[in-house]
Protein backbone atom coordinates (compact mmCIF):
# COMPACT_ATOMS: atom_id res chain seq x y z
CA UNK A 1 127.70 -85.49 150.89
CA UNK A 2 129.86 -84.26 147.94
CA UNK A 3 132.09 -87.28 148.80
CA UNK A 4 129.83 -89.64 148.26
CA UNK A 5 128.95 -88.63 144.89
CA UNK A 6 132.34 -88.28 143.99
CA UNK A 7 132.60 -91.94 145.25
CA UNK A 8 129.49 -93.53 142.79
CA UNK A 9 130.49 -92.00 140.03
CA UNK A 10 131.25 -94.53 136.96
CA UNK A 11 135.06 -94.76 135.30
CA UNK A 12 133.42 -92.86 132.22
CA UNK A 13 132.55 -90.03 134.39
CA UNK A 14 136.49 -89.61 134.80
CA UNK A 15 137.57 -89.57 131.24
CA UNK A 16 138.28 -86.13 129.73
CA UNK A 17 136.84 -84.01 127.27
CA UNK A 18 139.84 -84.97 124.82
CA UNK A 19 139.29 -88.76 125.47
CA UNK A 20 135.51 -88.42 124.81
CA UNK A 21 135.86 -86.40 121.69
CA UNK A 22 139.24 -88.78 120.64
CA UNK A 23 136.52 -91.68 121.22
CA UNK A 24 133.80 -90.17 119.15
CA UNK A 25 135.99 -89.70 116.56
CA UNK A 26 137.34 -93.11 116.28
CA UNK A 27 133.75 -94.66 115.84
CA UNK A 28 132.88 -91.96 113.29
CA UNK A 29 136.22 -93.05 111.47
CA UNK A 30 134.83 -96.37 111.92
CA UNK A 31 131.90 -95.81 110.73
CA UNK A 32 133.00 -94.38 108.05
CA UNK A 33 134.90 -97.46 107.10
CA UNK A 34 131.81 -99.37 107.32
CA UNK A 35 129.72 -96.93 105.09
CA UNK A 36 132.53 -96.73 102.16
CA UNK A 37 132.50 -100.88 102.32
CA UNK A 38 128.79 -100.72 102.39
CA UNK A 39 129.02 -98.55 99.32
CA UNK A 40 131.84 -101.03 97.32
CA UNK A 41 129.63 -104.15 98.01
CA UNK A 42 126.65 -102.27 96.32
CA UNK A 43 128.36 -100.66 93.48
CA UNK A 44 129.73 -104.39 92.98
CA UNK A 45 126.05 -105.97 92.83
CA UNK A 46 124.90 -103.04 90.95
CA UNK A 47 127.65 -103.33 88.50
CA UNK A 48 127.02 -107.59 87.70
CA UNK A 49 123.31 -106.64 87.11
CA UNK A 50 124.52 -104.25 84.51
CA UNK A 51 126.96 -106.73 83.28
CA UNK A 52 123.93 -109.58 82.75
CA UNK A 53 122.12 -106.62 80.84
CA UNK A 54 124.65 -105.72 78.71
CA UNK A 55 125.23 -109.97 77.98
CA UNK A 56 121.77 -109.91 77.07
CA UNK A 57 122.07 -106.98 74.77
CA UNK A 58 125.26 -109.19 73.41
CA UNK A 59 123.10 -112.10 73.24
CA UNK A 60 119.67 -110.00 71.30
CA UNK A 61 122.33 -108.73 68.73
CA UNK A 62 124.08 -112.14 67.96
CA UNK A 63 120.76 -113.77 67.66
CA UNK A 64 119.33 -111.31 65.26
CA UNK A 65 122.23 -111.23 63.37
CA UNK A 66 122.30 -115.31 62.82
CA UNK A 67 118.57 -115.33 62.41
CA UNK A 68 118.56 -113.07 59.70
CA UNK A 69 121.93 -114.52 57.96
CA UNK A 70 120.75 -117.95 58.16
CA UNK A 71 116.83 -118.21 58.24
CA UNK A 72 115.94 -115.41 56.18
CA UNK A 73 118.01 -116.76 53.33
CA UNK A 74 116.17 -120.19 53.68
CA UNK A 75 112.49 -118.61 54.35
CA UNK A 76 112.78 -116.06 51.44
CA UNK A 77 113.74 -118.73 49.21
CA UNK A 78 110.47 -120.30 49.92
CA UNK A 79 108.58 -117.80 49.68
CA UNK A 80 110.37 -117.00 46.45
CA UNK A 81 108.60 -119.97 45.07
CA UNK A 82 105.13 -117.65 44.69
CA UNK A 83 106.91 -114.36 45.10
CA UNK A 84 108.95 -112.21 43.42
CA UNK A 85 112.39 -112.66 44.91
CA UNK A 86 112.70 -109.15 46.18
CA UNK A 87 109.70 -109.34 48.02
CA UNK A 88 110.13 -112.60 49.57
CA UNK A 89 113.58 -111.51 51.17
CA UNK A 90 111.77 -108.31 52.29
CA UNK A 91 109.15 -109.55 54.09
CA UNK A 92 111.60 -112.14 55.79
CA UNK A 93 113.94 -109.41 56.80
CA UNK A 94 110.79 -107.87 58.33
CA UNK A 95 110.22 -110.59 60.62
CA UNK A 96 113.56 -111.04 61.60
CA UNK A 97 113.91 -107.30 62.30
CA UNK A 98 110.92 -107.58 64.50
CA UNK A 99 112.30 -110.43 66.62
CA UNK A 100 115.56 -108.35 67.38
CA UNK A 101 113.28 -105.39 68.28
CA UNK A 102 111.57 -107.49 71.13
CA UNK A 103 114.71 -109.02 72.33
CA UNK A 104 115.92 -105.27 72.33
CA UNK A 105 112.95 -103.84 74.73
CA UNK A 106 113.29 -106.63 76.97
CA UNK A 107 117.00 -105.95 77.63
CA UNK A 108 116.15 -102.25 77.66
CA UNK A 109 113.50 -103.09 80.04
CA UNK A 110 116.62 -104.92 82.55
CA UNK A 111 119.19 -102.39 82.37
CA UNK A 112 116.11 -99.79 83.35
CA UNK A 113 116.00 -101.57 86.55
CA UNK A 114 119.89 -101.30 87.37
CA UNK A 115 120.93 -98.37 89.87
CA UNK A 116 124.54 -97.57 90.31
CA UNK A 117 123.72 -95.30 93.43
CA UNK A 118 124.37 -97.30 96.43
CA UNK A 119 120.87 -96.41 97.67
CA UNK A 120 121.60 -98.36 101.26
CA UNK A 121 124.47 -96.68 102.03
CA UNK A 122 122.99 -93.32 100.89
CA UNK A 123 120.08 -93.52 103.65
CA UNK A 124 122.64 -94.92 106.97
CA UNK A 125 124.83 -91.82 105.76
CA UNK A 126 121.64 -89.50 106.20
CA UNK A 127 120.68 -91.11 109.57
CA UNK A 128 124.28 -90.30 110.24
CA UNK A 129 124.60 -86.80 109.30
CA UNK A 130 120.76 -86.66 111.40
CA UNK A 131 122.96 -88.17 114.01
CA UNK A 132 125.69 -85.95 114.26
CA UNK A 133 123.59 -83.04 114.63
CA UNK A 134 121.59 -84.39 117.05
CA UNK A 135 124.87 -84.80 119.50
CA UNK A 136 125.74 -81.75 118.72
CA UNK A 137 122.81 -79.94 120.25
C-alpha cells in the first residue's frame, strides 16, 4: 500500500522545501516588479493631469493679464465718456478681476481632482500583504 502512494504522487510532491520557498520567492520578486510598474504608469497619468491643471492655471493668468491690458484700456475709455476717468478704469478693472477669479476656481476645482497616490497599486499591495499572511498560517 505505501508503494502505491508513493507511485501517484505528482512531480511537485517531490520538490523540496528550498525549491518551494526559492519558487515563492521568485513570484513575490515578480510580483513585485509588476506592482512598482503598476505604480510608475499611475504616477505618470497622475502627473499629465496635473500638468493640464497647471496649463490651465498658465492659460487663466495669461488671459487675465491680456484682458485687463488690452480691454480695460478700451472699455474704461468709454466709459470715461460719462465718467470720471478714475472711475471708469476702476470699475473695468473690476470686471476683469472677476473673470480671472472664475477661470481661477475652475482650475482650482481640476487640480482638486488630481491624486499622486497610485491608489491601484496601493489596494493589489494590501491584497498582497492579506496574501502573504494567509500562506503563512
Amino acid at each position: 500500500m505505501a508503494q502505491s502512494f508513493q507511485t501517484n504522487r505528482s512531480s511537485a510532491d517531490d520538490r523540496s522545501l528550498q525549491e518551494l520557498w526559492s519558487d515563492m520567492t521568485a513570484q513575490a520578486s515578480t510580483l513585485l516588479r509588476k506592482e512598482i510598474e503598476l505604480a510608475k504608469i499611475e504616477t505618470t497619468e497622475q502627473l499629465g493631469r496635473a500638468g493640464k491643471a497647471g496649463a490651465m492655471f498658465g492659460v487663466a493668468g495669461l488671459a487675465a493679464f491680456m484682458a485687463l491690458l488690452l480691454l480695460s484700456f478700451a472699455a474704461a475709455w468709454g466709459l470715461a465718456a460719462v465718467l470720471p476717468d478714475g472711475l471708469a478704469f476702476l470699475i473695468v478693472a473690476l470686471v476683469y478681476l472677476t473673470v480671472a477669479l472664475v477661470a481661477v476656481g475652475k482650475a482650482r476645482k481640476q487640480a482638486a481632482e488630481i491624486s499622486l497616490v497610485p491608489e491601484q497599486t496601493v489596494e493589489t499591495l494590501k491584497e498582497d500583504v492579506q496574501w502573504a499572511r494567509a500562506l503563512r498560517k
